[in-house]
PDB file of N, CA and C in Angstrom:
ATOM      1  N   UNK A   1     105.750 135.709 118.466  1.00  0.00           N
ATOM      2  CA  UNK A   1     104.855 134.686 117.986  1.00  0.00           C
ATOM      3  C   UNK A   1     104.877 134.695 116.462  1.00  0.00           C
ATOM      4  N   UNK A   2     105.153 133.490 115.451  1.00  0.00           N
ATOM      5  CA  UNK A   2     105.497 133.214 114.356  1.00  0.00           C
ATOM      6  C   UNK A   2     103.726 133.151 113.958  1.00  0.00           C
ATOM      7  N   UNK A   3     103.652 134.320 112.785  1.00  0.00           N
ATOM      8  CA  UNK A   3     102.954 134.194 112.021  1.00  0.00           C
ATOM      9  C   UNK A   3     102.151 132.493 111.459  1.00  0.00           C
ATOM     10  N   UNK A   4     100.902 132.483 111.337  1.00  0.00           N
ATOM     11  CA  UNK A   4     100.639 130.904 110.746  1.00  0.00           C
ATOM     12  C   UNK A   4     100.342 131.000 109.422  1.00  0.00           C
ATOM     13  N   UNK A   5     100.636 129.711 108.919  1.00  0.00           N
ATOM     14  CA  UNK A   5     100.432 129.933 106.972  1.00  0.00           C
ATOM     15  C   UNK A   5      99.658 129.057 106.911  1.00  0.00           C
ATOM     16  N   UNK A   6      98.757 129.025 105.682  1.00  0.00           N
ATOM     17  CA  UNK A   6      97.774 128.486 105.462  1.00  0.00           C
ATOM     18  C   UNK A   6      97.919 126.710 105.367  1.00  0.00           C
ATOM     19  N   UNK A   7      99.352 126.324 105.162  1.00  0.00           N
ATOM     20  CA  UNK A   7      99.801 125.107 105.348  1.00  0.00           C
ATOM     21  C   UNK A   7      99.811 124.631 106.979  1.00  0.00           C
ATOM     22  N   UNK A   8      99.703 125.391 107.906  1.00  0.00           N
ATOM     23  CA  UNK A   8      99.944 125.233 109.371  1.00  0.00           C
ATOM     24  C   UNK A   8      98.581 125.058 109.917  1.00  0.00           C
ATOM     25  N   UNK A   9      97.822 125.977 109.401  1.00  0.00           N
ATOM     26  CA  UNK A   9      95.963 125.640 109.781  1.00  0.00           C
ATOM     27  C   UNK A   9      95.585 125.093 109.295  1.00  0.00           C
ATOM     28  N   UNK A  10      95.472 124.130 108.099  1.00  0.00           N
ATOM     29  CA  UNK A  10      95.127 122.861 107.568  1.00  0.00           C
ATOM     30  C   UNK A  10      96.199 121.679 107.018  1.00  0.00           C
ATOM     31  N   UNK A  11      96.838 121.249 107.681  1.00  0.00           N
ATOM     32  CA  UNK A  11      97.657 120.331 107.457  1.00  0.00           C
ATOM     33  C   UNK A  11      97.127 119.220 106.741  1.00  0.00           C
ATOM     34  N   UNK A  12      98.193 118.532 105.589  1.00  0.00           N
ATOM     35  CA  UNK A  12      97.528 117.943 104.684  1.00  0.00           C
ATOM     36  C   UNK A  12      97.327 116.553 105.613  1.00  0.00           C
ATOM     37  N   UNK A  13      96.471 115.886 104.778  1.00  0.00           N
ATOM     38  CA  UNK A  13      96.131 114.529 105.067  1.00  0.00           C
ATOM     39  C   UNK A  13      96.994 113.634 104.356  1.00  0.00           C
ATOM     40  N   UNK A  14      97.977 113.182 103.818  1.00  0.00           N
ATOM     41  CA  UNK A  14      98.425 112.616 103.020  1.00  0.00           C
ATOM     42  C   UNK A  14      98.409 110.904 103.002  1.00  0.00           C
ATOM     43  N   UNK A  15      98.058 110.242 104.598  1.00  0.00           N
ATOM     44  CA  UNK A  15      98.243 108.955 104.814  1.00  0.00           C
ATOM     45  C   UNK A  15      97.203 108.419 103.987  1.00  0.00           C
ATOM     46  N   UNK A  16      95.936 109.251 104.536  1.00  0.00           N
ATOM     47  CA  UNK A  16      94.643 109.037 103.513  1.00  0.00           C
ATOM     48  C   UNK A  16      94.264 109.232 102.354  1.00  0.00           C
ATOM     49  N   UNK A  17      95.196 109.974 101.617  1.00  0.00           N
ATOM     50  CA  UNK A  17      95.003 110.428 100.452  1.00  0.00           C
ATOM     51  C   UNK A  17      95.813 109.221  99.792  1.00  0.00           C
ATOM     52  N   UNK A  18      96.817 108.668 100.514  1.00  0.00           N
ATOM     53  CA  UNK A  18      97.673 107.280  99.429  1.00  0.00           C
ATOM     54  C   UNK A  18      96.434 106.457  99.475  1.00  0.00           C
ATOM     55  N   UNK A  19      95.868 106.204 100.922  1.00  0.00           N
ATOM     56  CA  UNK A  19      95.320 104.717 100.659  1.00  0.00           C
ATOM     57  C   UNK A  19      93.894 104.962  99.930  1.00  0.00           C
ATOM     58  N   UNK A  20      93.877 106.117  99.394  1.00  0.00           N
ATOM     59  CA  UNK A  20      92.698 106.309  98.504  1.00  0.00           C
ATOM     60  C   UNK A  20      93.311 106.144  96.926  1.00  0.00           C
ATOM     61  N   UNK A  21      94.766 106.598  96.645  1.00  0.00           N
ATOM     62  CA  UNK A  21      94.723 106.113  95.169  1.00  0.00           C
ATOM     63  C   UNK A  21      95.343 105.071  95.010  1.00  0.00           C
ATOM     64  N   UNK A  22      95.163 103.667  95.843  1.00  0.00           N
ATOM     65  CA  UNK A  22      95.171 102.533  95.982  1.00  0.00           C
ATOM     66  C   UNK A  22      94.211 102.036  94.533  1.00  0.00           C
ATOM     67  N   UNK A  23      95.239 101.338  93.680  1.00  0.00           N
ATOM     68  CA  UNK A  23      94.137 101.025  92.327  1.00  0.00           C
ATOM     69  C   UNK A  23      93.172  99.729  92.742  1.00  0.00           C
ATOM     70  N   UNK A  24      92.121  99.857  92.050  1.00  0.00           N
ATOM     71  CA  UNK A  24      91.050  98.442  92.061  1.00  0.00           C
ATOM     72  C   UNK A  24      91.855  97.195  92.125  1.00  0.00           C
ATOM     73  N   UNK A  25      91.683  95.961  92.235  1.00  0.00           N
ATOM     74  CA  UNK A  25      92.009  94.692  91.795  1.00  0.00           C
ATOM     75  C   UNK A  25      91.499  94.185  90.550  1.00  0.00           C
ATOM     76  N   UNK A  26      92.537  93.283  90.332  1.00  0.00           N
ATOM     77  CA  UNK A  26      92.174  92.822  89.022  1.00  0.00           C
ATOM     78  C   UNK A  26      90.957  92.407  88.408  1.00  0.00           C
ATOM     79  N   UNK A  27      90.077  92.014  89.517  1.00  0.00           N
ATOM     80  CA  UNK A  27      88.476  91.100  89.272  1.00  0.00           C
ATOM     81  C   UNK A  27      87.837  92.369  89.322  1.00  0.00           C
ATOM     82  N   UNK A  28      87.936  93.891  89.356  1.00  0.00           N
ATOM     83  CA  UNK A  28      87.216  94.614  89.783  1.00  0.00           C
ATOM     84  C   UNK A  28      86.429  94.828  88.386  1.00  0.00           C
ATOM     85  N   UNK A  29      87.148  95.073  87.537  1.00  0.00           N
ATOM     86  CA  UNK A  29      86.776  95.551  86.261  1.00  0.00           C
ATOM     87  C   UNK A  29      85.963  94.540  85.570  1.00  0.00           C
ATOM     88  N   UNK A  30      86.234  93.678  85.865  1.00  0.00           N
ATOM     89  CA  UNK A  30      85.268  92.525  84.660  1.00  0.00           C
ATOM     90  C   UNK A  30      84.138  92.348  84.998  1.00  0.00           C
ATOM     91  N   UNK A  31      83.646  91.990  86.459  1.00  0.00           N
ATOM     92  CA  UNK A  31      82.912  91.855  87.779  1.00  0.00           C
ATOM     93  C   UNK A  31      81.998  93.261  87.113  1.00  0.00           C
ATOM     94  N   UNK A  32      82.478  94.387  87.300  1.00  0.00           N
ATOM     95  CA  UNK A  32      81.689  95.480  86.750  1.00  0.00           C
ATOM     96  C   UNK A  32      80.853  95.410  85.605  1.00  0.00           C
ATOM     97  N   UNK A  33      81.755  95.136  84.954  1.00  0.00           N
ATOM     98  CA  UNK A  33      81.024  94.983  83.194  1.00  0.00           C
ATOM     99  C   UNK A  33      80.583  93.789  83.144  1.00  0.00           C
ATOM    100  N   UNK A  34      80.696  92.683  83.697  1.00  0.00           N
ATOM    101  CA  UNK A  34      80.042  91.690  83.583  1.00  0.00           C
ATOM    102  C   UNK A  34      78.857  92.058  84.098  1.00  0.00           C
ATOM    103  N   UNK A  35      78.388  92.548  85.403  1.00  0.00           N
ATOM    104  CA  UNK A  35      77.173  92.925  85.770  1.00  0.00           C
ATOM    105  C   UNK A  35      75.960  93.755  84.884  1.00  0.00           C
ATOM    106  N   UNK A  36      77.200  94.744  84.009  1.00  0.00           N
ATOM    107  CA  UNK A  36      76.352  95.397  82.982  1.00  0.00           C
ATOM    108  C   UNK A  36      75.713  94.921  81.477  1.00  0.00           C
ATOM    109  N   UNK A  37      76.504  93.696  81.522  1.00  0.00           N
ATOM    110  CA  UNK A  37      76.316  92.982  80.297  1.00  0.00           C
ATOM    111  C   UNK A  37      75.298  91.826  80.303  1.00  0.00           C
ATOM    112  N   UNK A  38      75.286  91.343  81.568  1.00  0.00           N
ATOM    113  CA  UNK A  38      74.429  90.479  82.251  1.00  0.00           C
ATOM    114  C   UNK A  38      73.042  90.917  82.503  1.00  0.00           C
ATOM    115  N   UNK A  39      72.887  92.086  82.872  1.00  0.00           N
ATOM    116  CA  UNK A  39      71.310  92.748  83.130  1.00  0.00           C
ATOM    117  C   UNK A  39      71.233  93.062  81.614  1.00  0.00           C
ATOM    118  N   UNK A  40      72.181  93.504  80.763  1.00  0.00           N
ATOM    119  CA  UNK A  40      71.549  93.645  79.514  1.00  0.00           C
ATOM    120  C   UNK A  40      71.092  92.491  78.404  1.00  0.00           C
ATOM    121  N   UNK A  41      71.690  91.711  78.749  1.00  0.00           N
ATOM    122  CA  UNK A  41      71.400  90.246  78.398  1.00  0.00           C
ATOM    123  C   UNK A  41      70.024  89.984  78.667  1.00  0.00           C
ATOM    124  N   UNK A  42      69.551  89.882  80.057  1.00  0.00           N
ATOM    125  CA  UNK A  42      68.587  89.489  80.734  1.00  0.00           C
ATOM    126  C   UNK A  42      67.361  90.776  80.151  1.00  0.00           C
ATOM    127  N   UNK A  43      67.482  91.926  80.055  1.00  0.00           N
ATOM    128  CA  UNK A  43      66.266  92.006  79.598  1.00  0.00           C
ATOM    129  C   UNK A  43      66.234  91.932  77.992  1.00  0.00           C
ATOM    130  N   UNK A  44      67.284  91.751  77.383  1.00  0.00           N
ATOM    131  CA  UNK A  44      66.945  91.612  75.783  1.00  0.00           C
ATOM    132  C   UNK A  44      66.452  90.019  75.553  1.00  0.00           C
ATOM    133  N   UNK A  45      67.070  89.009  76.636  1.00  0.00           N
ATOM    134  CA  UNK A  45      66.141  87.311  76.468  1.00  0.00           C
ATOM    135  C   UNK A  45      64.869  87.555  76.953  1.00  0.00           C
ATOM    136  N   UNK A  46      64.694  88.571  77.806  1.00  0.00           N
ATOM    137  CA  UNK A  46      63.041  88.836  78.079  1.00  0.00           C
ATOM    138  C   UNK A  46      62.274  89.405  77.111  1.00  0.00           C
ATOM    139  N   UNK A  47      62.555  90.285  76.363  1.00  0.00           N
ATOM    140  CA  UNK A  47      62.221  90.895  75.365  1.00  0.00           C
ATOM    141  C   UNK A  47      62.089  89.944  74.241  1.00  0.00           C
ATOM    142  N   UNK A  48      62.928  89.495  73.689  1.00  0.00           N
ATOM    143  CA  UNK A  48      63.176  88.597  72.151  1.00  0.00           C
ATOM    144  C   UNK A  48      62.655  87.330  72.768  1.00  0.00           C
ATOM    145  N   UNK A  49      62.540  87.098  73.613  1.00  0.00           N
ATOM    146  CA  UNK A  49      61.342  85.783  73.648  1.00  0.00           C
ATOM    147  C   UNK A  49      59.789  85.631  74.075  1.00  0.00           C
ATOM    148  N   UNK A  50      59.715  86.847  74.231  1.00  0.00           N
ATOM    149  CA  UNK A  50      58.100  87.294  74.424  1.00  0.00           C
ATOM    150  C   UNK A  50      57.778  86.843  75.861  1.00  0.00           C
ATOM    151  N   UNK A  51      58.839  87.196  76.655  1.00  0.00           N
ATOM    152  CA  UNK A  51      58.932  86.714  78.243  1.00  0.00           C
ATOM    153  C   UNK A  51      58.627  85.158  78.838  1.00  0.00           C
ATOM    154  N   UNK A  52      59.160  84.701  77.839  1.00  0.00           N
ATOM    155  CA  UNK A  52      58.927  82.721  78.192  1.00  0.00           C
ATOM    156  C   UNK A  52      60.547  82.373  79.091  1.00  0.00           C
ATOM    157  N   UNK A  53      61.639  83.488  78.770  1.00  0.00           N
ATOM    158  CA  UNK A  53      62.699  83.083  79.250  1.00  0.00           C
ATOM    159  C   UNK A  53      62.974  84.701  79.961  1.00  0.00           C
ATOM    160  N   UNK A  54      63.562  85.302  81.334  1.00  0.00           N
ATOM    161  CA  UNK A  54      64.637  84.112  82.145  1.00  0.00           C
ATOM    162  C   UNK A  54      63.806  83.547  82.992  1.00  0.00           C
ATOM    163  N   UNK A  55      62.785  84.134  83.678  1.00  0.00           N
ATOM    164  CA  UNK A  55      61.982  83.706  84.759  1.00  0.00           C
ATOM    165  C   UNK A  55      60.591  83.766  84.178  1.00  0.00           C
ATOM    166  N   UNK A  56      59.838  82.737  83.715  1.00  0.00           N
ATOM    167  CA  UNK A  56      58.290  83.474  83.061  1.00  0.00           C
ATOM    168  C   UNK A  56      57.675  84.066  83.970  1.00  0.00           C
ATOM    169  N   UNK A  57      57.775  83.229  85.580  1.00  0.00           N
ATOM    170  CA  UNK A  57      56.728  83.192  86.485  1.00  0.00           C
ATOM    171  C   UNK A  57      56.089  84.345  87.009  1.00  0.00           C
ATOM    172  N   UNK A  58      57.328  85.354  86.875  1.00  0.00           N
ATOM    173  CA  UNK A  58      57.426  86.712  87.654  1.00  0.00           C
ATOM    174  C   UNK A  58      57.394  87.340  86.861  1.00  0.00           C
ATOM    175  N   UNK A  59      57.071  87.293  85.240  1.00  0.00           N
ATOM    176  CA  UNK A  59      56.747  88.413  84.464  1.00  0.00           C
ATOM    177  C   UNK A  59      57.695  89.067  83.929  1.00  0.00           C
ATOM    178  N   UNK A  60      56.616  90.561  84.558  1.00  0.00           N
ATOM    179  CA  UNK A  60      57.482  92.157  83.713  1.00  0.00           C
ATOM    180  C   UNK A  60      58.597  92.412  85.297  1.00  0.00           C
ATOM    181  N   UNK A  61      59.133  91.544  86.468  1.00  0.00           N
ATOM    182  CA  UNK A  61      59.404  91.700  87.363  1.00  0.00           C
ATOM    183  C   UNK A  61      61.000  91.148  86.612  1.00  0.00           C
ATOM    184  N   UNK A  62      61.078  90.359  85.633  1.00  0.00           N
ATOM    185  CA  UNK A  62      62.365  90.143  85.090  1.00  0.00           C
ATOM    186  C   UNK A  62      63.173  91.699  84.327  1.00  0.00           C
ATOM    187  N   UNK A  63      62.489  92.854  83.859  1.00  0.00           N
ATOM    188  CA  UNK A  63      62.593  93.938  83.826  1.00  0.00           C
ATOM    189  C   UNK A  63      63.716  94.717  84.631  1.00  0.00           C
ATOM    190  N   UNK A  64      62.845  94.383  86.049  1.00  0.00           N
ATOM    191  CA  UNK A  64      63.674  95.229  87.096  1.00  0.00           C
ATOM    192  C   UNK A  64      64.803  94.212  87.577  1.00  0.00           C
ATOM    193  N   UNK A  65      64.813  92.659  87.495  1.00  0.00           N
ATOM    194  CA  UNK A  65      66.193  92.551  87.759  1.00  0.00           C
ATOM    195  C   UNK A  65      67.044  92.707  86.804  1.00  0.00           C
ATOM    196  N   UNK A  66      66.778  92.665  85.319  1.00  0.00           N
ATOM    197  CA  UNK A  66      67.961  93.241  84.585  1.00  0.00           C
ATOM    198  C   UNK A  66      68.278  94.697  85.074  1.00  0.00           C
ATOM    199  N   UNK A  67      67.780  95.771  85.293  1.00  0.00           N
ATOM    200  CA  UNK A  67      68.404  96.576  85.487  1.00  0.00           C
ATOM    201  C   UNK A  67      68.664  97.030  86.836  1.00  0.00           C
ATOM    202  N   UNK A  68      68.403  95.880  87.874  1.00  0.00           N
ATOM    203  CA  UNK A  68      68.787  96.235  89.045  1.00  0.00           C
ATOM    204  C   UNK A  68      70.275  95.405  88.835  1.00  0.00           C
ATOM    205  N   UNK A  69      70.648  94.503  88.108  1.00  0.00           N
ATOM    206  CA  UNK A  69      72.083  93.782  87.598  1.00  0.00           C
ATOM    207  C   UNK A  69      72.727  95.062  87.116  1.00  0.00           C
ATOM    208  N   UNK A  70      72.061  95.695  85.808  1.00  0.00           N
ATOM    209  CA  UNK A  70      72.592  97.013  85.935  1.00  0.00           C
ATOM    210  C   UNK A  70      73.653  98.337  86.684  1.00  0.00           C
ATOM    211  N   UNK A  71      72.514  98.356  87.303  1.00  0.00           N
ATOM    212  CA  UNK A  71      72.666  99.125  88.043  1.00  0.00           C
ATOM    213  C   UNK A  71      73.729  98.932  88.990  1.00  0.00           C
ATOM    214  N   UNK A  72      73.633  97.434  89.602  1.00  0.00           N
ATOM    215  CA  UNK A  72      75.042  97.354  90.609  1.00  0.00           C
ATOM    216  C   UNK A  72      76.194  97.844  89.594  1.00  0.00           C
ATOM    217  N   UNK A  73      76.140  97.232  88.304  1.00  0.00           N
ATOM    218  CA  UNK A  73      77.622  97.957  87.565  1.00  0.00           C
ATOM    219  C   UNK A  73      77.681  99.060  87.680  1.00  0.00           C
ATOM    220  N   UNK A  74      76.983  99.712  87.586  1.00  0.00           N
ATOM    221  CA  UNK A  74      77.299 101.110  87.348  1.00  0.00           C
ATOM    222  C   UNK A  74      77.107 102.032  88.446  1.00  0.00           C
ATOM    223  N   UNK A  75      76.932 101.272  89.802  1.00  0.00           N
ATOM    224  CA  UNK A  75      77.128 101.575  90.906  1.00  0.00           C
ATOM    225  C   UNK A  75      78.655 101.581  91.224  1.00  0.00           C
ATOM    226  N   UNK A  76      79.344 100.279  90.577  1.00  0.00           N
ATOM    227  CA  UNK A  76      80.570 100.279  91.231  1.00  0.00           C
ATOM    228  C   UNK A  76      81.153 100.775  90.043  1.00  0.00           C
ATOM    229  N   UNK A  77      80.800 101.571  89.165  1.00  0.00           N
ATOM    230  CA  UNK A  77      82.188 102.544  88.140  1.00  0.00           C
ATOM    231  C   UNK A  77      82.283 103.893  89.131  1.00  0.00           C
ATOM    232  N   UNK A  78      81.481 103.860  90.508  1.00  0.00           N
ATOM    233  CA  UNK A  78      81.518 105.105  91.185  1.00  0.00           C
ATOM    234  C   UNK A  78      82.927 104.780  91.797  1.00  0.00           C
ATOM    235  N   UNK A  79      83.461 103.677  91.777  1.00  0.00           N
ATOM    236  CA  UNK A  79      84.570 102.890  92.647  1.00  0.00           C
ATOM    237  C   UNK A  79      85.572 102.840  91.763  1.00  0.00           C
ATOM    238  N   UNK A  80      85.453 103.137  90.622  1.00  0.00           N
ATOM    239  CA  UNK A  80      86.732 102.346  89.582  1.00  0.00           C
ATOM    240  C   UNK A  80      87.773 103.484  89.514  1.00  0.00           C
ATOM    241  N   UNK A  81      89.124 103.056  89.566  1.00  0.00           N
ATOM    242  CA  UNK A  81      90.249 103.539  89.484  1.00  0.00           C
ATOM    243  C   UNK A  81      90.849 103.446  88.262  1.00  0.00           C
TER     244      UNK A  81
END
């Protein structure tokens, strides 16, 4: 009986390991930073206009969608290749 090597009890994964360094698409990157530039936008027009612009109606609630815009960016740099 042939000895086992540590290559024989864990055999690599390799099919999965290509289709993981599969790079982003081209829209991935802008799409990203656009999201981050966009929530930052949105709360500095909330800010520098004394909250008359983007949404008055909803207030300090324009706050959390700039940085919930945010946040999706920088959710998906968890994704970026």
């Amino acid at each position: 009986m042939a000895k086992k090597t540590l290559d024989d009890a864990y055999p690599s994964n390799t099919s999965s390991r290509a289709a993981q360094d599969t790079p982003n698409p081209i829209w991935f990157k802008p799409i990203m930073f656009g999201f981050m530039i966009v929530g930052l936008a949105w709360i500095l027009t909330f800010y520098v206009s004394a909250g008359l612009f983007p949404i008055p109606s909803v207030g300090a609630i324009n706050i959390v969608i700039g940085f919930g815009l945010m946040f999706i960016g920088f959710l998906m740099t968890t994704r970026w290749q």
